[in-house]
Protein backbone atom coordinates (compact mmCIF):
# COMPACT_ATOMS: atom_id res chain seq x y z
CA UNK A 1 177.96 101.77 -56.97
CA UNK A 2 178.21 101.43 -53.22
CA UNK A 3 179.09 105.15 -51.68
CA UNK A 4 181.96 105.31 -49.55
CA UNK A 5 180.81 107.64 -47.08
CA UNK A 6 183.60 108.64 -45.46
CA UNK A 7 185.56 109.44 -48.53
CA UNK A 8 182.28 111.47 -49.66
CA UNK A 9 182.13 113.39 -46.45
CA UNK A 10 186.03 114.41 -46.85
CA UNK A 11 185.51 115.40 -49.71
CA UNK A 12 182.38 117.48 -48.92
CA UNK A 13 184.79 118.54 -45.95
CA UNK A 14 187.22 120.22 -48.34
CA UNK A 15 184.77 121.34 -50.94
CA UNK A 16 183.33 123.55 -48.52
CA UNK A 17 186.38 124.67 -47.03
CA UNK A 18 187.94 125.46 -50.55
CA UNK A 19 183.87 127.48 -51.10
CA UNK A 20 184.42 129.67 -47.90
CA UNK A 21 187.97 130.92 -48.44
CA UNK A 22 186.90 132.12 -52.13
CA UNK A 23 189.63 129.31 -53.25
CA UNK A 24 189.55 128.07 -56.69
CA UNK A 25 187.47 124.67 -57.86
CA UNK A 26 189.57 121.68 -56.52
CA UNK A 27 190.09 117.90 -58.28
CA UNK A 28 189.29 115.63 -55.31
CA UNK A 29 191.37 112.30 -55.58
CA UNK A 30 191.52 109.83 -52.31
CA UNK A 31 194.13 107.65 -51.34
CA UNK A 32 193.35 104.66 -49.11
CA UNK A 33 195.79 103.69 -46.67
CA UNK A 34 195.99 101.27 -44.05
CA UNK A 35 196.24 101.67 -40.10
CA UNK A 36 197.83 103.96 -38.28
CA UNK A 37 200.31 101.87 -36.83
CA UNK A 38 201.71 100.82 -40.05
CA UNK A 39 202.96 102.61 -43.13
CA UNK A 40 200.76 103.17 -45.46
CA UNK A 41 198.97 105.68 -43.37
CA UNK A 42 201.73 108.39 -42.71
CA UNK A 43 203.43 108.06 -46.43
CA UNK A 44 199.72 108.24 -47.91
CA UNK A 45 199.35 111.45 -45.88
CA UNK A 46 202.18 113.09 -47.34
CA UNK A 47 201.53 111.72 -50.73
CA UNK A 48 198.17 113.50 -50.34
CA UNK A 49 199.83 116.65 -49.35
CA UNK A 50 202.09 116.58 -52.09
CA UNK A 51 199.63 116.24 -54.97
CA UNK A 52 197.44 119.12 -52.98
CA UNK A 53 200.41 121.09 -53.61
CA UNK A 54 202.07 120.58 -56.28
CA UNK A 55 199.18 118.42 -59.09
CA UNK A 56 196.84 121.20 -61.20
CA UNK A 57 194.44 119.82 -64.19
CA UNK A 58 193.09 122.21 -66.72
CA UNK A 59 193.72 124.88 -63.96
CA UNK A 60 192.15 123.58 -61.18
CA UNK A 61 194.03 122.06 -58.26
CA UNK A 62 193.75 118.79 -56.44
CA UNK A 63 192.46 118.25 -52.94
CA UNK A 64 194.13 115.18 -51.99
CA UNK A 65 192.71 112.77 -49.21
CA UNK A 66 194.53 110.19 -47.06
CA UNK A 67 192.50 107.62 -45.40
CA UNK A 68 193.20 104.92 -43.17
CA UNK A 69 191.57 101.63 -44.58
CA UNK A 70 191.48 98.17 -44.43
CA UNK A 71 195.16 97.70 -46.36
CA UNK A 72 195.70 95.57 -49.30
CA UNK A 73 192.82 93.27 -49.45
CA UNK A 74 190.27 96.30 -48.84
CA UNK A 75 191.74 98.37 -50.72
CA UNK A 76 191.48 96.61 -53.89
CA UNK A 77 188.03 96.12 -53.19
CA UNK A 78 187.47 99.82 -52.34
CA UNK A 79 189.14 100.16 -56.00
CA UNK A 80 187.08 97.46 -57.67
CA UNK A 81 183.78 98.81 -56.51
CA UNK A 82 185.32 102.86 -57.72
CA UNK A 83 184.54 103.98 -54.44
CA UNK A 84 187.78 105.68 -54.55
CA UNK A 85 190.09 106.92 -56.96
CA UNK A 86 193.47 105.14 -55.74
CA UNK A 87 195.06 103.07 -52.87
CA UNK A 88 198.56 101.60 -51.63
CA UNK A 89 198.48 97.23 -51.95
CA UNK A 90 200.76 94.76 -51.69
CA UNK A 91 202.37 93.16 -54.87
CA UNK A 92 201.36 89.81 -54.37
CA UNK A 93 197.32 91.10 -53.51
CA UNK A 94 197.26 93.18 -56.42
CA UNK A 95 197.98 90.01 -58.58
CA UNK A 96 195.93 88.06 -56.98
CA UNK A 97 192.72 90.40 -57.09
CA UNK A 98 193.40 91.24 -60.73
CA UNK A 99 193.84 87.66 -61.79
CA UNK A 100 190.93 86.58 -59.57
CA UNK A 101 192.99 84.08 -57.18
CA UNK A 102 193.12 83.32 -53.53
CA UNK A 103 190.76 85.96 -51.30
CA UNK A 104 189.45 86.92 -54.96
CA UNK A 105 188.48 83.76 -56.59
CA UNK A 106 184.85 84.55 -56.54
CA UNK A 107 185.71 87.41 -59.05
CA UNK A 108 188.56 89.29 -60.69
CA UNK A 109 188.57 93.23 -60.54
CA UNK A 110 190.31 93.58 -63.81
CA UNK A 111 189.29 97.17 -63.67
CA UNK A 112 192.88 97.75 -61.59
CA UNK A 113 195.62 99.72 -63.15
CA UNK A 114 198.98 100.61 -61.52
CA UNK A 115 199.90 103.98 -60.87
CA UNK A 116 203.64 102.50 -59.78
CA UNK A 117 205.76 100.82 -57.07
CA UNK A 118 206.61 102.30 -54.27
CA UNK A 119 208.80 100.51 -51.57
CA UNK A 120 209.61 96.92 -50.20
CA UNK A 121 206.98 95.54 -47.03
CA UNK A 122 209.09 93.64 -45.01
CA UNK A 123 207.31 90.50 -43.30
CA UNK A 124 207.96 90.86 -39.04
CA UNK A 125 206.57 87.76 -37.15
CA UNK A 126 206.97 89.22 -33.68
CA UNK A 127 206.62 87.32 -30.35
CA UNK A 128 207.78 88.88 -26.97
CA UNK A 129 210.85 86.94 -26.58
CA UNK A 130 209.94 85.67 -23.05
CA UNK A 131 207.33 83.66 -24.94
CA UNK A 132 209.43 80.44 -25.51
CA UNK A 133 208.21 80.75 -29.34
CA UNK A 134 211.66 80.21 -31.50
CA UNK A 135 210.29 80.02 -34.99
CA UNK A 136 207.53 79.37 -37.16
CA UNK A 137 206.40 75.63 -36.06
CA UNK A 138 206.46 76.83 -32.51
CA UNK A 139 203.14 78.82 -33.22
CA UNK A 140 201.05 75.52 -33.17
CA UNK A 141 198.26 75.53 -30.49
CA UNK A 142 199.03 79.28 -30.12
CA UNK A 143 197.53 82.40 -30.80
CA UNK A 144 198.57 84.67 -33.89
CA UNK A 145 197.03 87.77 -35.26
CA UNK A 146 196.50 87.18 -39.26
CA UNK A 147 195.71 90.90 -39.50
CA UNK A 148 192.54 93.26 -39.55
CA UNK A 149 190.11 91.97 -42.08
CA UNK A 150 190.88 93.21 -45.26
CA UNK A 151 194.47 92.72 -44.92
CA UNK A 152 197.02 91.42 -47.32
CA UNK A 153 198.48 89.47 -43.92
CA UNK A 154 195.06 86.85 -43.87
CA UNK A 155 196.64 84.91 -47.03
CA UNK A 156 200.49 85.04 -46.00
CA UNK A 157 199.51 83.31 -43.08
CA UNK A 158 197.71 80.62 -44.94
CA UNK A 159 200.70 80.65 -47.16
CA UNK A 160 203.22 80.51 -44.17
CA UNK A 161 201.59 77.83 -42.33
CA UNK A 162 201.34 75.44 -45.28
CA UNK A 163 204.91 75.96 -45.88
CA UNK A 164 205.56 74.54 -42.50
CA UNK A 165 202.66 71.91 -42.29
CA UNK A 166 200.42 73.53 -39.81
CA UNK A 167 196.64 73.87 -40.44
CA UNK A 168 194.39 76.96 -39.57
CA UNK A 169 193.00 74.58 -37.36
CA UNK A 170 196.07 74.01 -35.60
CA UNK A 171 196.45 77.85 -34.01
CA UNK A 172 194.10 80.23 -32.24
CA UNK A 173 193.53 82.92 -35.14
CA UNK A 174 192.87 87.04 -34.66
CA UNK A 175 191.94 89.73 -36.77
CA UNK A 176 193.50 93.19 -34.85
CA UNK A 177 195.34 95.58 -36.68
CA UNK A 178 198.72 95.87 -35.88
CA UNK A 179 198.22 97.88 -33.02
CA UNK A 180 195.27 96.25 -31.76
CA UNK A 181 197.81 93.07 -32.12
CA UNK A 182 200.45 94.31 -30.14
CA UNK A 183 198.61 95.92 -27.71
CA UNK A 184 197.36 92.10 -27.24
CA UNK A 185 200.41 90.77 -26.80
CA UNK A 186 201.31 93.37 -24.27
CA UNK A 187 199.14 92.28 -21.98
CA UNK A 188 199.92 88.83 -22.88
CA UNK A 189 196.29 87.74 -24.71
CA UNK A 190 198.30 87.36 -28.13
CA UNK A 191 201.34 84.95 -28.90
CA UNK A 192 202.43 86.34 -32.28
CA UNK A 193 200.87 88.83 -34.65
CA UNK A 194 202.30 88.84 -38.68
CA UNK A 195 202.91 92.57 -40.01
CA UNK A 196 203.88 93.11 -43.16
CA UNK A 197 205.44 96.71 -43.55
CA UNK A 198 208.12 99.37 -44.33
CA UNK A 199 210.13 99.35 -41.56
CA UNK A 200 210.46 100.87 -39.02
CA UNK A 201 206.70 100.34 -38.17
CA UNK A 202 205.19 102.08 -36.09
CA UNK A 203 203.28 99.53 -33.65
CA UNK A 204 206.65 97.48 -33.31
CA UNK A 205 208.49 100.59 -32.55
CA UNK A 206 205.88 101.18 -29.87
CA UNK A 207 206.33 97.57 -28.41
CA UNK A 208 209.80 97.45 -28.06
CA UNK A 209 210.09 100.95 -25.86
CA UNK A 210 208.38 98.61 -23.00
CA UNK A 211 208.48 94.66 -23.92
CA UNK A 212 211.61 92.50 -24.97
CA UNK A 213 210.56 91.23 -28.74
CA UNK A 214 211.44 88.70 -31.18
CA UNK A 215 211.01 88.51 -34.88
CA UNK A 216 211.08 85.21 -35.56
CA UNK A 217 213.44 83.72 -38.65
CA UNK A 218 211.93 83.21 -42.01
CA UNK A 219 214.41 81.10 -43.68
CA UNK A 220 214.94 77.71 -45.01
CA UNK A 221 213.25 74.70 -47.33
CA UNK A 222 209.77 75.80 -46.00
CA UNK A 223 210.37 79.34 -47.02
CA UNK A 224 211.81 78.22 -50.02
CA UNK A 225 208.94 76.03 -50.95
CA UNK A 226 206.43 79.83 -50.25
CA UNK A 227 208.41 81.69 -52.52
CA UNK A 228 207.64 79.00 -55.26
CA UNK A 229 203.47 79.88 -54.28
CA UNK A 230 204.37 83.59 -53.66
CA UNK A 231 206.84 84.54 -56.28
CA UNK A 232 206.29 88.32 -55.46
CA UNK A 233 208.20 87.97 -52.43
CA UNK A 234 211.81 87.80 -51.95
CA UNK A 235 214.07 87.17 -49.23
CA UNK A 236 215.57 89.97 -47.49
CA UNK A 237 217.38 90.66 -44.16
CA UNK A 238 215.53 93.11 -41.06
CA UNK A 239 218.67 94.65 -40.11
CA UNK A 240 220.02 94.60 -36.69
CA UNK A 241 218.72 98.03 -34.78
CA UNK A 242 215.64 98.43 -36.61
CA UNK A 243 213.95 97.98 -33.49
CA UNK A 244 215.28 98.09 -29.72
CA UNK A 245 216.53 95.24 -27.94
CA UNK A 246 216.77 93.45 -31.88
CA UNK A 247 220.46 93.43 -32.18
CA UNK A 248 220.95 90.35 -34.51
CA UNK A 249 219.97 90.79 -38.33
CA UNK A 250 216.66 88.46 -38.94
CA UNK A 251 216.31 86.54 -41.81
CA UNK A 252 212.87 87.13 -43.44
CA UNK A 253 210.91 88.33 -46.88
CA UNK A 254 209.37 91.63 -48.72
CA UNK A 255 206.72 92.25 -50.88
CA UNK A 256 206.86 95.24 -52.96
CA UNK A 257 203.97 98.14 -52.05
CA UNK A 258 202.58 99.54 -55.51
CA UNK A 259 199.96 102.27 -55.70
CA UNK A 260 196.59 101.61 -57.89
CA UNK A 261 194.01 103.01 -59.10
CA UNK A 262 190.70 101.85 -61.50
CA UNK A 263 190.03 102.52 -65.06
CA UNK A 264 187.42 105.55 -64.04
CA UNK A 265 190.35 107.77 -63.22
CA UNK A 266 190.89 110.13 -65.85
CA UNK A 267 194.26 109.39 -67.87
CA UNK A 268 194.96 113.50 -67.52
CA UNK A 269 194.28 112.84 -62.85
CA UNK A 270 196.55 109.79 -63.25
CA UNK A 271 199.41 111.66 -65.09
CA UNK A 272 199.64 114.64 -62.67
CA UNK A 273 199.09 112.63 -59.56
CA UNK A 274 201.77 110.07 -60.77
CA UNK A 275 204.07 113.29 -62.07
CA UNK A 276 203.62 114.97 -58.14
CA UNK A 277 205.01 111.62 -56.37
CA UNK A 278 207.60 110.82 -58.75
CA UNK A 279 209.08 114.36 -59.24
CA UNK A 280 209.44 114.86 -55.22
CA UNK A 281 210.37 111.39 -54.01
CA UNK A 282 213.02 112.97 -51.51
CA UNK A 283 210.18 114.83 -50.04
CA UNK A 284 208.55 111.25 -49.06
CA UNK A 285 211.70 110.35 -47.17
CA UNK A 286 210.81 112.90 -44.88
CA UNK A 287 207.82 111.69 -43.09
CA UNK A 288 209.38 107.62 -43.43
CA UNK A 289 212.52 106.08 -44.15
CA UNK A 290 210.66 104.09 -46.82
CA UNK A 291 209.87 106.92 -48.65
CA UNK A 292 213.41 106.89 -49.59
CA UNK A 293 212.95 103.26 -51.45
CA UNK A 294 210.67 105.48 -53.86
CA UNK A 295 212.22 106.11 -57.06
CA UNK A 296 211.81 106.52 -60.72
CA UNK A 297 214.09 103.70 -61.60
CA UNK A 298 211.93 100.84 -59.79
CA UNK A 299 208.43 102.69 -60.54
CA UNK A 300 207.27 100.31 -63.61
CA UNK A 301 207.84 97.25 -61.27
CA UNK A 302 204.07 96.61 -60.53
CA UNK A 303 203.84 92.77 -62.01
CA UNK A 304 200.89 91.82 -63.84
CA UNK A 305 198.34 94.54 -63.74
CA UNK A 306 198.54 97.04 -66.56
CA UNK A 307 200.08 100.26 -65.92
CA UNK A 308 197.22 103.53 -66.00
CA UNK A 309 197.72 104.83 -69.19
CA UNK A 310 198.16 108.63 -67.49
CA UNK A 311 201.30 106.47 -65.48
CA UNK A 312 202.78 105.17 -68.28
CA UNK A 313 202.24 108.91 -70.08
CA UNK A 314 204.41 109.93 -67.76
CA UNK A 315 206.95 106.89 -67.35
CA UNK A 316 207.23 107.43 -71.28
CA UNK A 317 208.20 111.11 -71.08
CA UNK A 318 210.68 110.55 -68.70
CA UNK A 319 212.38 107.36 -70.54
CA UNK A 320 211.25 104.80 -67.94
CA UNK A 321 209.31 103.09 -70.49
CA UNK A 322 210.21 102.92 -74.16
């Protein structure tokens, strides 16, 4: 197995931290994230917080690590290859890596197992709005930002501009993260970047103290014609004032975040992590407005991977799951 060495140095990090100050053995578990402009990053830091606090097995207590990753499409490799213990991805990526589709065709990690779903991703296609870009066909023979490699974002686009008839050929294609990407279009080297995310995110935010934006409409037979190749996402509406300057509601979709982990975890590490997040979803809330879309009730919604049995332990005791 491939090390990751910066989850092994954190880790290292804390053991020696928790050796110095006379502190009790700890249970390291690592969350991967994505970048810190989106929101992954700052709910997986407070997840990690919470199950440092509040998650004990057989006595010892868990040293919890956020990192910020490659999102969805990394992160489910990360998983597959058990180079760490858990991660957030996107619905329709989680599928698609356990069934061995799309970005995963050369090989299904059917070692993946849900820990439970977390909030809905909402899909921004921003452009500044002096750009002359109006929707989704506008983007031929432009430049659009398909997300860091390793990102969920890489197939949507595919997805999106099929819907619409445009080939890959057709625009000028970039892999930034969403802050790389916005930073781009800024300074006007970047037409559109995708970002799938809780909203508010964090990189938008950012753009719209200084630039005019746009997120373009995603609505209509095209879209209607994606949801029958992406069935995990549904049509929802950005509302108006999410971001500054935005003041009509935008038509668009969400994907449902779920967090997942590999066979190797322990069913006793899945059932206590799972327990910490679900018994102190209001404390999520605090650091993200998304964390408030956490709850019990929607937890089991994680599609076609099977649930960890520590998870569905705990789903079971509570009356989630029959």
């Amino acid at each position: 197995m491939r090390i990751n060495w910066k989850h092994a140095l954190a880790c290292v990090a804390l053991a020696a931290a928790a050796t110095s100050s006379g502190a009790q053995q700890r249970v390291f578990f690592g969350i991967a994230t994505g970048g810190t402009g989106g929101t992954y990053y700052p709910l997986g830091g407070m997840l990690a917080q919470l199950i440092s606090n509040k998650a004990s097995v057989d006595g010892k207590r868990f040293a919890a690590t956020a990192e910020a990753a490659g999102a969805s499409v990394g992160n489910a490799q990360l998983l597959g290859k058990k180079d760490i213990e858990s991660a957030f991805v996107a619905a329709d990526i989680l599928d698609a890596a356990y069934n061995g589709r799309a970005q995963f065709e050369k090989g299904a990690l059917k070692n993946l197992r849900a820990l439970g779903a977390l909030y809905p991703e909402t899909v921004q296609l921003v452009v500044r709005a002096d750009a002359g870009i109006n929707s989704v066909r506008d983007l031929r023979g432009k430049s659009i930002s398909s997300g860091a490699p390793g990102s969920g974002q890489y197939q949507l686009v595919t997805d999106l501009l099929k819907a619409y008839g445009i080939s890959r050929s057709d625009i000028k294609e970039d892999l930034s993260s969403f802050t790389q990407a916005v930073d781009k279009i800024k300074d006007g080297n970047l037409h559109a970047t995708l970002i799938t995310a809780g909203v508010p995110v964090a990189a938008i935010t950012d753009f719209a103290q200084s630039h005019s934006l746009k997120i373009l409409p995603l609505a209509g037979p095209e879209v209607d014609a994606l949801l029958k190749a992406q069935p995990y996402y549904t049509r929802v509406q950005l509302p108006a004032g999410t971001y500054r300057g935005q003041t009509a509601a935008v038509d668009t979709l969400a994907v449902m975040a779920i967090w997942t982990a590999h066979d190797g975890v322990p069913e006793n590490v899945a059932y206590e992590v799972t327990k910490a997040l679900y018994e102190n979803t209001s404390i999520m809330g605090q650091v993200h407005v998304q964390g408030k879309n956490i709850t019990l009730a929607s937890a089991t919604s994680v599609g076609s991977v099977p649930m960890h049995p520590g998870a569905l332990r705990y789903f079971k005791e509570k009356g989630v799951i029959k």
